[in-house]
N, C-alpha and C. Protein backbone atom coordinates (compact mmCIF):
# COMPACT_ATOMS: atom_id res chain seq x y z
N UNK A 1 0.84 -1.18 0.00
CA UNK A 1 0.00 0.00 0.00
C UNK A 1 0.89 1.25 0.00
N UNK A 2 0.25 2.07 -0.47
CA UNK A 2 0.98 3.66 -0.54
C UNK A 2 -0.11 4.50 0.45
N UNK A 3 0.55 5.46 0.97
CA UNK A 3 -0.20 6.62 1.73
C UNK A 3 -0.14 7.92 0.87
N UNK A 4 -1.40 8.61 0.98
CA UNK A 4 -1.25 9.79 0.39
C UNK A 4 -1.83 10.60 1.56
N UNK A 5 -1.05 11.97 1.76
CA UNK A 5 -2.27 12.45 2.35
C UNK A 5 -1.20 14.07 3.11
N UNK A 6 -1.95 14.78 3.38
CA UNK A 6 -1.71 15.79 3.78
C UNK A 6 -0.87 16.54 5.04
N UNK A 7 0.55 16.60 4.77
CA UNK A 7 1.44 16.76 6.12
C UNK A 7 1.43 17.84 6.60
N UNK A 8 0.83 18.50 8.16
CA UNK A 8 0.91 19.33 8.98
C UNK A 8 1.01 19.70 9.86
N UNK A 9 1.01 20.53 10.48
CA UNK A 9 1.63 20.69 12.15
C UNK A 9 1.17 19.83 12.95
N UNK A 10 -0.24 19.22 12.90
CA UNK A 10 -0.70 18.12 13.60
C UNK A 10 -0.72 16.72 13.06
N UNK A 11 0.19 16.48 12.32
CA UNK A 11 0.42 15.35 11.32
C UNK A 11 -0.22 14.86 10.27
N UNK A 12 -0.38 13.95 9.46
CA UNK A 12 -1.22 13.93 8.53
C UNK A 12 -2.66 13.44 8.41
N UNK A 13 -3.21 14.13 7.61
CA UNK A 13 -4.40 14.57 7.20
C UNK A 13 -4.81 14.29 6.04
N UNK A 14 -6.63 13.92 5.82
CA UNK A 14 -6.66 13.61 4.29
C UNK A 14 -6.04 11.81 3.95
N UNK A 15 -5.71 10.97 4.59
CA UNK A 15 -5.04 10.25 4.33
C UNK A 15 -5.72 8.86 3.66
N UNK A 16 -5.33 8.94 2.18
CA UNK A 16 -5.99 7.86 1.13
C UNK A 16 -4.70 6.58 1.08
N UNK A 17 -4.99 5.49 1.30
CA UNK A 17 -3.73 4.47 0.93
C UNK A 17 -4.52 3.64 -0.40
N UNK A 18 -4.00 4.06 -1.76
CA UNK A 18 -3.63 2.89 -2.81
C UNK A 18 -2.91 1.65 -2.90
N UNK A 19 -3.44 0.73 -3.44
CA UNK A 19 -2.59 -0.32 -3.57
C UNK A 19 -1.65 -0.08 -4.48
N UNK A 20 0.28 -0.77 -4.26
CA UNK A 20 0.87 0.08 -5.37
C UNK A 20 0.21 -1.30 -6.46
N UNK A 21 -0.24 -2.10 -6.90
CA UNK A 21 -0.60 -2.66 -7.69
C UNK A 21 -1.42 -2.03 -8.72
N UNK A 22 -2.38 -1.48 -7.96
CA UNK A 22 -3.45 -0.24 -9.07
C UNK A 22 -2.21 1.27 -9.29
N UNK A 23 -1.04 1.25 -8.64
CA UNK A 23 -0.46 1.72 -9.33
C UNK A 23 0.06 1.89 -10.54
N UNK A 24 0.64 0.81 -10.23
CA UNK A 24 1.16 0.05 -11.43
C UNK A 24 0.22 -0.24 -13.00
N UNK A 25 -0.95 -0.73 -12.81
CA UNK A 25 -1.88 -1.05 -13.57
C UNK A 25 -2.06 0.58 -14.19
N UNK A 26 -1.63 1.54 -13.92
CA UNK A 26 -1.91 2.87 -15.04
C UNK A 26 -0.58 2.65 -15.84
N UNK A 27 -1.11 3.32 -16.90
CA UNK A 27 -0.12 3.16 -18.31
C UNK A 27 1.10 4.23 -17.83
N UNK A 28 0.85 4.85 -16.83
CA UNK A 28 1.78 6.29 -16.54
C UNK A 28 2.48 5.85 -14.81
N UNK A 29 1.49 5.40 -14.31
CA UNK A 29 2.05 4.85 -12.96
C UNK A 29 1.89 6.55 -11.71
N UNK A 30 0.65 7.09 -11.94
CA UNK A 30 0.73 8.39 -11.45
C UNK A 30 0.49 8.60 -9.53
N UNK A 31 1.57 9.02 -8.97
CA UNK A 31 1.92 9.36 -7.72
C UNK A 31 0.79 10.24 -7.16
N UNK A 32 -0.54 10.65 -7.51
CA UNK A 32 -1.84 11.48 -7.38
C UNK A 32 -2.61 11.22 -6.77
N UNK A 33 -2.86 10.66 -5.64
CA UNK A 33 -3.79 9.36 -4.96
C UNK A 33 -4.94 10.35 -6.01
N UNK A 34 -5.76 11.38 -6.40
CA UNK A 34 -7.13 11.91 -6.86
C UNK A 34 -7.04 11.57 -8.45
N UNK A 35 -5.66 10.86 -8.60
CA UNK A 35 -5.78 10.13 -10.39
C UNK A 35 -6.46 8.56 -10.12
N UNK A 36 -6.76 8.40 -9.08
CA UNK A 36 -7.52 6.90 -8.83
C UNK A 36 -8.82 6.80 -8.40
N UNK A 37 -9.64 6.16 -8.97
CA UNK A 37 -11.35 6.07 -8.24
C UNK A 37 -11.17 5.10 -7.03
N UNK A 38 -12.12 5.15 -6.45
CA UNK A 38 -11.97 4.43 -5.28
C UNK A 38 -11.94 2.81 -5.26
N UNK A 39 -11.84 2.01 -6.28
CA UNK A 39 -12.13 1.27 -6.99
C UNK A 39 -10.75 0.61 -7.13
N UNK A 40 -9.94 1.48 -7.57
CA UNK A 40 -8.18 1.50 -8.25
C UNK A 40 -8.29 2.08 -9.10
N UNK A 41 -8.92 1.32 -10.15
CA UNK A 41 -8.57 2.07 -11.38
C UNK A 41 -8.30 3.75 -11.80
N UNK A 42 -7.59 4.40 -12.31
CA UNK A 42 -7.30 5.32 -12.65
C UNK A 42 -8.26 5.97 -13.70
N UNK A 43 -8.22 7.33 -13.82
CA UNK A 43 -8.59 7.88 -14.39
C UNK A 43 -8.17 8.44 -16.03
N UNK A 44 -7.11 8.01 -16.76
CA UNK A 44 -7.02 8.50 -17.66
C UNK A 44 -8.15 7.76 -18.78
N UNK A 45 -8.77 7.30 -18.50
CA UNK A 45 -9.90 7.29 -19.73
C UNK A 45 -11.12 7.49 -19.33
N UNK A 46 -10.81 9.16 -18.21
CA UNK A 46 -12.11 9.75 -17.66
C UNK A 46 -12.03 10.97 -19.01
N UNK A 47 -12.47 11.78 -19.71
CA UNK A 47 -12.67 12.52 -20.79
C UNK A 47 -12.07 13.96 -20.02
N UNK A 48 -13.06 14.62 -19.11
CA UNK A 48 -12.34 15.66 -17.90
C UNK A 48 -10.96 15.25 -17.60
N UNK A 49 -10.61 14.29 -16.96
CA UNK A 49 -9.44 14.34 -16.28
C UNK A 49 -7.99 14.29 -17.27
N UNK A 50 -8.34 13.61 -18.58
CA UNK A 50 -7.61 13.76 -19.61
C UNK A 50 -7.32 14.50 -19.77
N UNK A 51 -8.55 15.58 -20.14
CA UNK A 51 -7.66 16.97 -20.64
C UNK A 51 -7.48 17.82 -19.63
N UNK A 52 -8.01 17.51 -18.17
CA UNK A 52 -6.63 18.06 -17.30
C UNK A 52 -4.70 18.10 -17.81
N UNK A 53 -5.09 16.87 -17.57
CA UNK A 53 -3.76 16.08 -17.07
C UNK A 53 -2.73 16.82 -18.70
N UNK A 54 -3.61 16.84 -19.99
CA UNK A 54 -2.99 17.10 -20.45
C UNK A 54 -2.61 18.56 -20.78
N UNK A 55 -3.83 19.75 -20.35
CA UNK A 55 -3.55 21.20 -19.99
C UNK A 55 -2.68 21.71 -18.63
N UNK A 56 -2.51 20.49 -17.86
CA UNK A 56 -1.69 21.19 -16.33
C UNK A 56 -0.56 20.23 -16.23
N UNK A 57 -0.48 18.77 -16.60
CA UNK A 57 0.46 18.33 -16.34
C UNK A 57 1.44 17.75 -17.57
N UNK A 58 0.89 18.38 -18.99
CA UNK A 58 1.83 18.23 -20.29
C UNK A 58 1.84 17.63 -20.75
N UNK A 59 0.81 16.23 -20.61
CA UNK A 59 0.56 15.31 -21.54
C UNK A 59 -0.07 15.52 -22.52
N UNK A 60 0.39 14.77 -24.05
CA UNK A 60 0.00 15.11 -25.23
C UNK A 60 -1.45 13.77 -25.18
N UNK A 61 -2.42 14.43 -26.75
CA UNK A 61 -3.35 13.16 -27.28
C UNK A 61 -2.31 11.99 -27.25
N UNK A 62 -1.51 12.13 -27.53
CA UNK A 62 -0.76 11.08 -28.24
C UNK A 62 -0.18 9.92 -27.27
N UNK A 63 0.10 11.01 -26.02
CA UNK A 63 0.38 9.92 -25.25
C UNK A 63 -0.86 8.64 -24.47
N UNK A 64 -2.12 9.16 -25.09
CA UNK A 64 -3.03 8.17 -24.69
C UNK A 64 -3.79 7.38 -25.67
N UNK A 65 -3.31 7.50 -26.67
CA UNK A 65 -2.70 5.80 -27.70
C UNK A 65 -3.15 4.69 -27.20
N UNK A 66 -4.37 4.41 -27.47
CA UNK A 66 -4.76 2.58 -27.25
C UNK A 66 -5.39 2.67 -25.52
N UNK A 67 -5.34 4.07 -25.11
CA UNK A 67 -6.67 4.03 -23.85
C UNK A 67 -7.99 4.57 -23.90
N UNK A 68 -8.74 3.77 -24.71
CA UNK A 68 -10.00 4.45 -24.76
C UNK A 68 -10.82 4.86 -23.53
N UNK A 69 -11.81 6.09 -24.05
CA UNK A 69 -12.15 7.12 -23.20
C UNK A 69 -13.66 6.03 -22.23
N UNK A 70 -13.95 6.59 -21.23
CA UNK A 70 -14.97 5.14 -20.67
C UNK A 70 -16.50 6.40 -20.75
N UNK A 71 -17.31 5.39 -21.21
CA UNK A 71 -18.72 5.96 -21.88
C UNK A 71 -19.60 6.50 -20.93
């Protein structure tokens, strides 16, 4: 398991643990615990979060090649 979660004066906060397995299982492997549904699975073939990821964090169309978008 991985921890995500929010470090502060009263320690952490917010705290989501992923399996690193549903890590792994993204084509990108993204360190975001909020790139995962609660489920595991990731979000890049959410339509929104795509073109986040690709207006804030620089990913091209291209790099999502053979992940279709989920209906």
């Amino acid at each position: 398991m991985t921890t995500f979660g929010t470090l502060t004066e009263n320690g952490l906060t917010d705290v989501r643990e992923i399996k690193q397995s549903d890590l792994q299982r993204c084509t990108f492997t993204i360190l975001v615990a909020d790139h995962y549904r609660e489920d595991g699975s990731c979000k890049c073939n959410d339509k929104a979060h795509r073109a986040m990821m690709i207006k804030e964090w620089e990913y091209t169309q291209e790099d999502f090649k053979g992940i279709p978008l989920k209906s």
